[in-house]
C-alpha atoms as a PDB file:
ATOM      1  CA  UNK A   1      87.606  94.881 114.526  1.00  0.00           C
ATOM      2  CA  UNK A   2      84.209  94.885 114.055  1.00  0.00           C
ATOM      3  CA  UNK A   3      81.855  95.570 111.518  1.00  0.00           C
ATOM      4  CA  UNK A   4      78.736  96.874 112.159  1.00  0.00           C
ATOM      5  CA  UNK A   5      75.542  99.430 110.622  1.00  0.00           C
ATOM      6  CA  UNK A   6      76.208 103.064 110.260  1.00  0.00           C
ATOM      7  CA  UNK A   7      74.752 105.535 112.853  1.00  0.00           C
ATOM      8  CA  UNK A   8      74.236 108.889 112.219  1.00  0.00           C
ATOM      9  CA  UNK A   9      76.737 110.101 114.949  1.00  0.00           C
ATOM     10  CA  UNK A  10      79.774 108.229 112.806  1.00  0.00           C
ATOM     11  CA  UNK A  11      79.081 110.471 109.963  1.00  0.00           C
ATOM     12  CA  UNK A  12      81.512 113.278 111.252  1.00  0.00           C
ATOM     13  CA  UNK A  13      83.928 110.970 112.176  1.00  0.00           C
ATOM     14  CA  UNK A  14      83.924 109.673 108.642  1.00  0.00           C
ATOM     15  CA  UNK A  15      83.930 113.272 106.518  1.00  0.00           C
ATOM     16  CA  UNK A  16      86.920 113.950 108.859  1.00  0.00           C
ATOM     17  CA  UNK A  17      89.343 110.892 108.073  1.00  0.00           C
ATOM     18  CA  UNK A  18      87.814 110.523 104.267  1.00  0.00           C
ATOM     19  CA  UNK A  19      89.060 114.247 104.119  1.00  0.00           C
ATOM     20  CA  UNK A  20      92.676 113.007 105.003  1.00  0.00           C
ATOM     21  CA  UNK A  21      92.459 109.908 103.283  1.00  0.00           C
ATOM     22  CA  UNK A  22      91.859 111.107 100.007  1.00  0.00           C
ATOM     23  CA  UNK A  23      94.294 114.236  99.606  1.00  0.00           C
ATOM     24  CA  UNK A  24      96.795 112.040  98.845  1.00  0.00           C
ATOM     25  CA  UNK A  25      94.494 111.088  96.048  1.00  0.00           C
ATOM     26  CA  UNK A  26      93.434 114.501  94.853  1.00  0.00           C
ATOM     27  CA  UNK A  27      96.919 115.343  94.871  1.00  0.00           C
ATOM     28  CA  UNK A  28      98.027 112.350  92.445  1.00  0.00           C
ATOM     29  CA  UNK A  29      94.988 113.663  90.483  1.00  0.00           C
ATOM     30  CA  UNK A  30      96.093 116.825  90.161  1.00  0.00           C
ATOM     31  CA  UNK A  31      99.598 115.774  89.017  1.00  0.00           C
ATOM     32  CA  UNK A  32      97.817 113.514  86.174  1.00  0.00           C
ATOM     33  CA  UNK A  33      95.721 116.254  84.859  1.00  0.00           C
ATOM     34  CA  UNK A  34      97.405 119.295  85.462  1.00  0.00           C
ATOM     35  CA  UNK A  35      96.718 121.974  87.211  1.00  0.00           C
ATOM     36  CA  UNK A  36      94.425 124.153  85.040  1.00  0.00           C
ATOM     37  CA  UNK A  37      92.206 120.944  84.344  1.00  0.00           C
ATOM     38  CA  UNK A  38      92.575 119.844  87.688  1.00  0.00           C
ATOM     39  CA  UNK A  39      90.718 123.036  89.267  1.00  0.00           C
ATOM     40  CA  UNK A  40      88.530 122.998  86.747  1.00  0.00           C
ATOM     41  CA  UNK A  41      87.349 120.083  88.094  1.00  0.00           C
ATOM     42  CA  UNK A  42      87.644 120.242  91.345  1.00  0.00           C
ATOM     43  CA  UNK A  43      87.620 123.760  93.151  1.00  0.00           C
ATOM     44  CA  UNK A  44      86.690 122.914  96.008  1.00  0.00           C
ATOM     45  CA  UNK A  45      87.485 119.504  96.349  1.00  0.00           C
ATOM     46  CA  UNK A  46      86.921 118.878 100.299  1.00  0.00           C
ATOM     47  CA  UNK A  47      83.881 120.319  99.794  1.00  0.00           C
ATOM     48  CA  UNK A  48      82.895 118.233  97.000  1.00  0.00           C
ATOM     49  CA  UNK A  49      84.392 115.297  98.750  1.00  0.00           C
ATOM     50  CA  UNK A  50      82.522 116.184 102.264  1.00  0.00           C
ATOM     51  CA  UNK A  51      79.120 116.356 100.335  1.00  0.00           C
ATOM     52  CA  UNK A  52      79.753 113.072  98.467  1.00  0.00           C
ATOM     53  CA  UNK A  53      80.736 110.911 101.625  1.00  0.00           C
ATOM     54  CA  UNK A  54      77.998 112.542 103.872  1.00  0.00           C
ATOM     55  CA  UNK A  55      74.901 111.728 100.744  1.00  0.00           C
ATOM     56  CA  UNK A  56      76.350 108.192 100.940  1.00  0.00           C
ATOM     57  CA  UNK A  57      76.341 107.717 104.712  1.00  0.00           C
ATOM     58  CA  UNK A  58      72.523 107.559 105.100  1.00  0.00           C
ATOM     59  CA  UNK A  59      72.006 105.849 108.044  1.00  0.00           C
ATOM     60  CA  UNK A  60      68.156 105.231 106.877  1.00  0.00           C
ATOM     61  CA  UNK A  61      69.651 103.213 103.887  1.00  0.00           C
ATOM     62  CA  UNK A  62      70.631 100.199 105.526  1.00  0.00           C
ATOM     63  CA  UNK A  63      73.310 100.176 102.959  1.00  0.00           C
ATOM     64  CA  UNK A  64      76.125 101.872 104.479  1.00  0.00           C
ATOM     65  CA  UNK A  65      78.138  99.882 107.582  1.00  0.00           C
ATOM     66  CA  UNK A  66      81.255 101.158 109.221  1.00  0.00           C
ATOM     67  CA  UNK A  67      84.603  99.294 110.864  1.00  0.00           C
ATOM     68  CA  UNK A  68      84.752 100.051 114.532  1.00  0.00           C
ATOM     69  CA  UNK A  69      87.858  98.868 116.000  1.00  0.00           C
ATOM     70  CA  UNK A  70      88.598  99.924 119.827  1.00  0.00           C
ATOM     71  CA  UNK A  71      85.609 102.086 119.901  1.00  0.00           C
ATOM     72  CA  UNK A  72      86.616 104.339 116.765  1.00  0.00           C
ATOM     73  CA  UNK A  73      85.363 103.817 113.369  1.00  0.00           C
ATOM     74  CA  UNK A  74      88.233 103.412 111.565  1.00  0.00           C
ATOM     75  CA  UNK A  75      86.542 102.584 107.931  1.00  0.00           C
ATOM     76  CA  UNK A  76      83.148 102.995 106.346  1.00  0.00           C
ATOM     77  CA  UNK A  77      81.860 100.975 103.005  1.00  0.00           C
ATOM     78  CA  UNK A  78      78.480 101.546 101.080  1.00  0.00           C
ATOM     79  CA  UNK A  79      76.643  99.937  98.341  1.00  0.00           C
ATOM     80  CA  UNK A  80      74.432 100.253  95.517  1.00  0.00           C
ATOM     81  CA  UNK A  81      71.870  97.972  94.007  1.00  0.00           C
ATOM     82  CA  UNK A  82      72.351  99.333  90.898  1.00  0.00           C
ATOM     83  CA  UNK A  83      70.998  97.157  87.875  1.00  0.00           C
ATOM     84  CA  UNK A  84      68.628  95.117  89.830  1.00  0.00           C
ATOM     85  CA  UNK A  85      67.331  93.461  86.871  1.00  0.00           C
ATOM     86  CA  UNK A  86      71.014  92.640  85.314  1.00  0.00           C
ATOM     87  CA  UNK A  87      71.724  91.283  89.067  1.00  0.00           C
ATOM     88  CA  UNK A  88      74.392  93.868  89.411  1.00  0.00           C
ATOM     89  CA  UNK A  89      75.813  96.005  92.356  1.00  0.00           C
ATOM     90  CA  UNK A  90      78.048  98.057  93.473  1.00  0.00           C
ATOM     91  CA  UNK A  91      80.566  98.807  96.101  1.00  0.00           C
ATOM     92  CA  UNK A  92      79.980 102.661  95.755  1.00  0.00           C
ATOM     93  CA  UNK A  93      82.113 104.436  98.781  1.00  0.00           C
ATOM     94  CA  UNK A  94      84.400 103.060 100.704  1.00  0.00           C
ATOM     95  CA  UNK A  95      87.240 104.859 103.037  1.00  0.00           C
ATOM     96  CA  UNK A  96      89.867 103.946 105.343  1.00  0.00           C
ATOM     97  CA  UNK A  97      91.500 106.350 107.854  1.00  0.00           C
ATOM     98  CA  UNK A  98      95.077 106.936 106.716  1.00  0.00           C
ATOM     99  CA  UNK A  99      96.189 106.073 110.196  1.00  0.00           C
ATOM    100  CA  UNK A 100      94.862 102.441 109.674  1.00  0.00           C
ATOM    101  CA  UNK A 101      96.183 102.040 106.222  1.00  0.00           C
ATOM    102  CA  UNK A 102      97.220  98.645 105.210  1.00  0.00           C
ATOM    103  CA  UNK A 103      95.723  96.877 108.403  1.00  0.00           C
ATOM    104  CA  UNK A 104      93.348  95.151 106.532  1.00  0.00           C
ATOM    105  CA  UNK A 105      90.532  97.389 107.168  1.00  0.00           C
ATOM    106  CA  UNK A 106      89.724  97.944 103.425  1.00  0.00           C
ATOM    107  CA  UNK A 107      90.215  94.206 102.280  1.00  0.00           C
ATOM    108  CA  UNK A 108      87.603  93.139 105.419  1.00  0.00           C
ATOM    109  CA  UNK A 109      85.315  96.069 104.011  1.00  0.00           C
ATOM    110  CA  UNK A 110      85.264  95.420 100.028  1.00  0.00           C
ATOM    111  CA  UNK A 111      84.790  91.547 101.292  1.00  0.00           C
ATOM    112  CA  UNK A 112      82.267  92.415 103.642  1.00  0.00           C
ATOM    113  CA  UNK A 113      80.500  94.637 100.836  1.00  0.00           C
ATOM    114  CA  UNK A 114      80.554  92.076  98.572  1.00  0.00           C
ATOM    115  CA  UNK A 115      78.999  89.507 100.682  1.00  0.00           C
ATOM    116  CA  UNK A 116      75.779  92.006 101.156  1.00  0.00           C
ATOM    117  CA  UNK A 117      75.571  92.189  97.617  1.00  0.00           C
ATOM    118  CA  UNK A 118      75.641  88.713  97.401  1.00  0.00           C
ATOM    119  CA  UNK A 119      72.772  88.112  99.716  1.00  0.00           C
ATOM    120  CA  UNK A 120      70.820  90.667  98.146  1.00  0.00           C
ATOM    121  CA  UNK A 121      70.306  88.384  95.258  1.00  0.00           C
ATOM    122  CA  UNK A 122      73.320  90.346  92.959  1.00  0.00           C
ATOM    123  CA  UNK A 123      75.438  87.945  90.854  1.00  0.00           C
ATOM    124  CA  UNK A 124      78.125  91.110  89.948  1.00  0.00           C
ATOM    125  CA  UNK A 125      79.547  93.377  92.077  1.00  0.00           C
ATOM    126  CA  UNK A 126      81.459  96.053  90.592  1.00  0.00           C
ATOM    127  CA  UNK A 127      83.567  98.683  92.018  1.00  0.00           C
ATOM    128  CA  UNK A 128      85.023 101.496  90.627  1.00  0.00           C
ATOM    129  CA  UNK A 129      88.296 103.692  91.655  1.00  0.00           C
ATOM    130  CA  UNK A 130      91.474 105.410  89.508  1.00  0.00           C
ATOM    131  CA  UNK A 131      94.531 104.399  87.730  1.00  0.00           C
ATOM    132  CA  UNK A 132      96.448 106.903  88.789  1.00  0.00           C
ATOM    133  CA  UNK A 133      99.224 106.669  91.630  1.00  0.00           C
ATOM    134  CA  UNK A 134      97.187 108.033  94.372  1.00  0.00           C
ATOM    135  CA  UNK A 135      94.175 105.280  93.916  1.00  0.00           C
ATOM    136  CA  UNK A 136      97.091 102.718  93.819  1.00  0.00           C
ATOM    137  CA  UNK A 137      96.031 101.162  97.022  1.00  0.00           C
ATOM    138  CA  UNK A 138      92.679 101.145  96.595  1.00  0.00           C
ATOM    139  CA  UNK A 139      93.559  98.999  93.305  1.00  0.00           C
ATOM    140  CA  UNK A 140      95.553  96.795  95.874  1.00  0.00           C
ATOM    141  CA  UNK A 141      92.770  95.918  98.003  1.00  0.00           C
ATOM    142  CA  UNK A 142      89.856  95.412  95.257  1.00  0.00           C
ATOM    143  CA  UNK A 143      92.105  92.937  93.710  1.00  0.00           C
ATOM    144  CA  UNK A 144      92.955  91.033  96.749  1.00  0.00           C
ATOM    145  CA  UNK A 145      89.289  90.415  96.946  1.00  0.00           C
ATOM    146  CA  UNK A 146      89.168  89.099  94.427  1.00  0.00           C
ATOM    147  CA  UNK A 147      87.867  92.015  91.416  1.00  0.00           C
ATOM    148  CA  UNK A 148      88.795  92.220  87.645  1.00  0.00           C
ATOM    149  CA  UNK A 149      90.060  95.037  86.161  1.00  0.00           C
ATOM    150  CA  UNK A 150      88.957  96.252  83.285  1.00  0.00           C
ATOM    151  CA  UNK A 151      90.946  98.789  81.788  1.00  0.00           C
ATOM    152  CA  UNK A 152      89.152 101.979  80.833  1.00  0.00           C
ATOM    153  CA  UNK A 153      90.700 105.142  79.377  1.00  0.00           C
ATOM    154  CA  UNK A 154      89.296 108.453  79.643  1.00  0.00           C
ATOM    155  CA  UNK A 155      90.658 111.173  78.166  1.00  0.00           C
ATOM    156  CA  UNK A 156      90.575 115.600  79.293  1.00  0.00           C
ATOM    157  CA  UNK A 157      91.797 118.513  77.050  1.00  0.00           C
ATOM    158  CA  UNK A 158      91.571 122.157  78.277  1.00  0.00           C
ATOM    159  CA  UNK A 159      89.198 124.041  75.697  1.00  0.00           C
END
């Protein structure tokens, strides 16, 4: 596997397994919530997701770099300088076809991430993901590379 800069033409390739990978998410978020909160939040969410993984693959950015593994991306990761003066970024997007799950592809990513972040003069990296069941894996992986969780809670009512 290699790791290597995003180019525009991976972009497609990207919305299209990001799309797969994260129903299984969507649908463990719609089990938490409900479903009346749920599609309040989120009626459209392909479209929602499609638009949030295509404004973070900006090829322009230099931030955004893609695992390529027998000539198909197979995993993307982005980052954010976020708090430049606080020396903290962040691991922003990151997704892993579904049929390369648990391969390592993630782990390499998030580490690979991290190391950018590093060199860019950050002493924090921070990513962020969900405590449900469906974001269970992506737990997995942040915390094999070695990440601290700090419990949030966030609460929803209908009104």
């Amino acid at each position: 596997m290699e790791i290597r800069p995003l180019k525009k033409q991976d972009v497609e390739r990207i919305v299209e397994f990001s799309l797969r990978a994260w129903e299984p998410v969507y649908e463990s978020l719609e089990k938490a919530l409900g479903e009346e909160i749920f599609r309040r939040q989120h009626p459209d969410w392909r479209g929602d997701q499609r638009r949030a993984v295509e404004g973070g693959c900006d090829p322009e950015s230099g931030r955004v770099w893609v695992a390529e593994g027998g000539g198909v991306v197979v995993g993307f990761v982005a980052v954010e300088l976020n708090s430049p003066e606080e020396f903290m970024g962040e691991v922003s997007i990151l997704g892993v076809d579904p049929d390369f799950h648990g391969g390592g592809v993630g782990t390499a990513l998030t580490e690979f991430a991290t190391e950018k972040l590093r060199e860019a003069g950050m002493r924090v990296a921070m990513v962020e993901t969900g405590g449900d069941p469906g974001h269970a894996a992506a737990r997995r992986t942040y915390e094999k590379a070695g990440y601290t969780l700090l419990p949030i809670a966030r609460y929803f009512r209908n009104l």
